[in-house]
C-alpha atoms as a PDB file:
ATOM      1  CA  UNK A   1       2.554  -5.447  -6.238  1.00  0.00           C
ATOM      2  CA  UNK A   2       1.142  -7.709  -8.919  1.00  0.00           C
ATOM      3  CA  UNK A   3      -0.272 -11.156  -9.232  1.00  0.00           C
ATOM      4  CA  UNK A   4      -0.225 -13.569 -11.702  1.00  0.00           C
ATOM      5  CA  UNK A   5      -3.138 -16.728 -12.318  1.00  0.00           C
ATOM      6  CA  UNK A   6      -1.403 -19.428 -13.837  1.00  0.00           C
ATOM      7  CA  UNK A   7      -3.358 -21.882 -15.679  1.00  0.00           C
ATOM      8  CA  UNK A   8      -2.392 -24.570 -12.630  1.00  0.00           C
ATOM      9  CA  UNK A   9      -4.275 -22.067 -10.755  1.00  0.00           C
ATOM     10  CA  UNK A  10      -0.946 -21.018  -8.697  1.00  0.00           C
ATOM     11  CA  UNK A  11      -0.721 -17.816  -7.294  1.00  0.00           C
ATOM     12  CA  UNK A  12       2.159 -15.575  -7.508  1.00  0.00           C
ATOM     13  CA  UNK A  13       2.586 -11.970  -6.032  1.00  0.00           C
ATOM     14  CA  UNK A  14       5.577  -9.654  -8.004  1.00  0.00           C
ATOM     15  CA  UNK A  15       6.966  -7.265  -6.729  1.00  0.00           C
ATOM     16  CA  UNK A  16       7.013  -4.512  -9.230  1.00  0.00           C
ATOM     17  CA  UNK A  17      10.260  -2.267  -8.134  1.00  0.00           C
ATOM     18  CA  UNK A  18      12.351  -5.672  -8.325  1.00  0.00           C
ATOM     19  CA  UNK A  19      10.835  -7.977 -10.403  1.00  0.00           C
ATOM     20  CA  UNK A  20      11.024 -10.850  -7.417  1.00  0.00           C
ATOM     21  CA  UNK A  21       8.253 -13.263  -7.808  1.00  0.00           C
ATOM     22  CA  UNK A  22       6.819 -14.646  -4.678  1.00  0.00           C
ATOM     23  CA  UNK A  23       4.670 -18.310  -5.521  1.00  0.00           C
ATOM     24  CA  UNK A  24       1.653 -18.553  -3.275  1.00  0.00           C
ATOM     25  CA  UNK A  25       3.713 -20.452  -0.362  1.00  0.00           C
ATOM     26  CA  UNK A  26       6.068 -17.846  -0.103  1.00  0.00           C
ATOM     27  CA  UNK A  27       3.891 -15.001   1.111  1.00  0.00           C
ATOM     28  CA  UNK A  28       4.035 -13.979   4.488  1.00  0.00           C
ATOM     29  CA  UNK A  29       4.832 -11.236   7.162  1.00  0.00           C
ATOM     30  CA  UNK A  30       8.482 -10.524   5.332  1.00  0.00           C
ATOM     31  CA  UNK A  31       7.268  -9.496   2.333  1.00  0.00           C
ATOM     32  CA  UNK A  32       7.273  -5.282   2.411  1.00  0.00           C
ATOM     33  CA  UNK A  33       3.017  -5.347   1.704  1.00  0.00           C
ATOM     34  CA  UNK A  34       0.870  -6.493   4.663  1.00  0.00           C
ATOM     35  CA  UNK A  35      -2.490  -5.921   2.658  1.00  0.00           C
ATOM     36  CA  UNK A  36      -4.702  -6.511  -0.658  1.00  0.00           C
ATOM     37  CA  UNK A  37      -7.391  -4.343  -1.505  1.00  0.00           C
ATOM     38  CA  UNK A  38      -7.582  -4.595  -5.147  1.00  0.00           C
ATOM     39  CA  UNK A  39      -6.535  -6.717  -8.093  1.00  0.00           C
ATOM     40  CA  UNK A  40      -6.900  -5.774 -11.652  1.00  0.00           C
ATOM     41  CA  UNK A  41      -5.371  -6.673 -15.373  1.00  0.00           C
ATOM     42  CA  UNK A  42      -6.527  -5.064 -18.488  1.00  0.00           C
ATOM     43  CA  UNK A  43      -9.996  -6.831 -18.472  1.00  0.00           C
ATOM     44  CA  UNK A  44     -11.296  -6.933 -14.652  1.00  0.00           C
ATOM     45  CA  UNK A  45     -11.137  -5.040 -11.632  1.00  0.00           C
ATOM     46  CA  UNK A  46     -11.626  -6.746  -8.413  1.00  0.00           C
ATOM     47  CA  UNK A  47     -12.213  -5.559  -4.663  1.00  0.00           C
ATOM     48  CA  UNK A  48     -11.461  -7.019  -1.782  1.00  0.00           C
ATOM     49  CA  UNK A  49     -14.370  -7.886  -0.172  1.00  0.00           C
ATOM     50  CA  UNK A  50     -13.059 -10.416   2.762  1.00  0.00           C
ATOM     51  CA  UNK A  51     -13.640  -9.471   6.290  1.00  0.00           C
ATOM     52  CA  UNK A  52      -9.672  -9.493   6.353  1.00  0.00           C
ATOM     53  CA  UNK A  53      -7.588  -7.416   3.806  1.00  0.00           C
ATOM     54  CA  UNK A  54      -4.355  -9.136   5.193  1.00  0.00           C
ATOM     55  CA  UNK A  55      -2.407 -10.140   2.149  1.00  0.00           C
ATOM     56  CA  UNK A  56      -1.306 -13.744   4.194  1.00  0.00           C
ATOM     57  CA  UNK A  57      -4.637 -14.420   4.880  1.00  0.00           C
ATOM     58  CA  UNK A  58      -6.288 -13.560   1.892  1.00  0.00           C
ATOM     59  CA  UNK A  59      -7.924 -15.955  -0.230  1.00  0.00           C
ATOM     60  CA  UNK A  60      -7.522 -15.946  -4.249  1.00  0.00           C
ATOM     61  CA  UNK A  61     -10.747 -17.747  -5.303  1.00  0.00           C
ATOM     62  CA  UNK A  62     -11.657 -14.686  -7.699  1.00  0.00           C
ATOM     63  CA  UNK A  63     -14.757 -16.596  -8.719  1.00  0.00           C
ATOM     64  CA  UNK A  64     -16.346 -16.533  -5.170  1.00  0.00           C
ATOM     65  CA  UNK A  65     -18.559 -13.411  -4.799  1.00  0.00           C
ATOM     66  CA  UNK A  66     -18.600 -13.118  -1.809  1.00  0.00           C
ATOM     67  CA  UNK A  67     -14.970 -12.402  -1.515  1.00  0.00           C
ATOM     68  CA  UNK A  68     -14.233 -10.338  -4.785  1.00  0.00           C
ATOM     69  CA  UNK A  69     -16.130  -7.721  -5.713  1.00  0.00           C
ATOM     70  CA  UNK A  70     -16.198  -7.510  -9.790  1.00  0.00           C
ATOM     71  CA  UNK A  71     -16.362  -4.542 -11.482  1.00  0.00           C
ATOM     72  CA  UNK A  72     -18.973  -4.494 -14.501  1.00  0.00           C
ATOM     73  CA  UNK A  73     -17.618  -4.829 -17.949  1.00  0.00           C
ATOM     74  CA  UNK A  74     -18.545  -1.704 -18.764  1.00  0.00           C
ATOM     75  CA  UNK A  75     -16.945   0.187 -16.036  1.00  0.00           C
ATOM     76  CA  UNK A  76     -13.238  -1.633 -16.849  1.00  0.00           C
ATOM     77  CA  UNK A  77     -14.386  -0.056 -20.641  1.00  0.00           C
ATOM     78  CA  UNK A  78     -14.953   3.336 -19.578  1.00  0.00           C
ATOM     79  CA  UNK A  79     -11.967   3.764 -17.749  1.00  0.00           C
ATOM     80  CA  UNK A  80      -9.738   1.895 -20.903  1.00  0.00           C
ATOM     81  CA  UNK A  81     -11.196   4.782 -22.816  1.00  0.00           C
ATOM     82  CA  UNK A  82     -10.580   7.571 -20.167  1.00  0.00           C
ATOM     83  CA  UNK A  83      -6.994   6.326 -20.447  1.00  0.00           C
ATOM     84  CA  UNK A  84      -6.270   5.819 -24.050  1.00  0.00           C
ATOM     85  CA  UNK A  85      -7.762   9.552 -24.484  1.00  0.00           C
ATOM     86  CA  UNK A  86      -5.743  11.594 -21.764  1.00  0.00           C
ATOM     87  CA  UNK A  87      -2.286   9.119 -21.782  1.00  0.00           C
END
């Protein structure tokens, strides 16, 4: 599964084996994943840190800290380099 941030601030969740997009009122119990623990791109990882990891529930305000968890900078770097050596 994958998101997407447009710059209206809309969320939308992809699903990667189809290509379906699913906007932000569209998730729910139907879709085939139930939970969100993670979220990166190629510049940020993210954790889930809600008391809840249910994806319908979950809230996508990846600026509050208390719900995101970011990974440092250099952390995302280290693992771009792990990457671009062994693949």
């Amino acid at each position: 599964m994958k998101y997407s941030l447009h710059a209206t601030g809309a969320i939308e969740i992809w699903e990667p084996n189809t290509g379906v997009r699913y906007p932000e009122s569209q998730i729910n119990d139907k879709l085939a994943y139930r939970t969100i623990d993670c979220i990166f791109n190629d510049s940020q990882f993210l954790a889930n840190i809600q008391p809840s990891n249910s994806l319908q529930g979950c809230d996508f305000d990846f600026d509050d800290k208390k719900k995101w968890k970011h990974l440092s900078i250099d952390a995302v770097n280290s693992i771009k380099r792990y990457l671009n050596i062994y693949f």
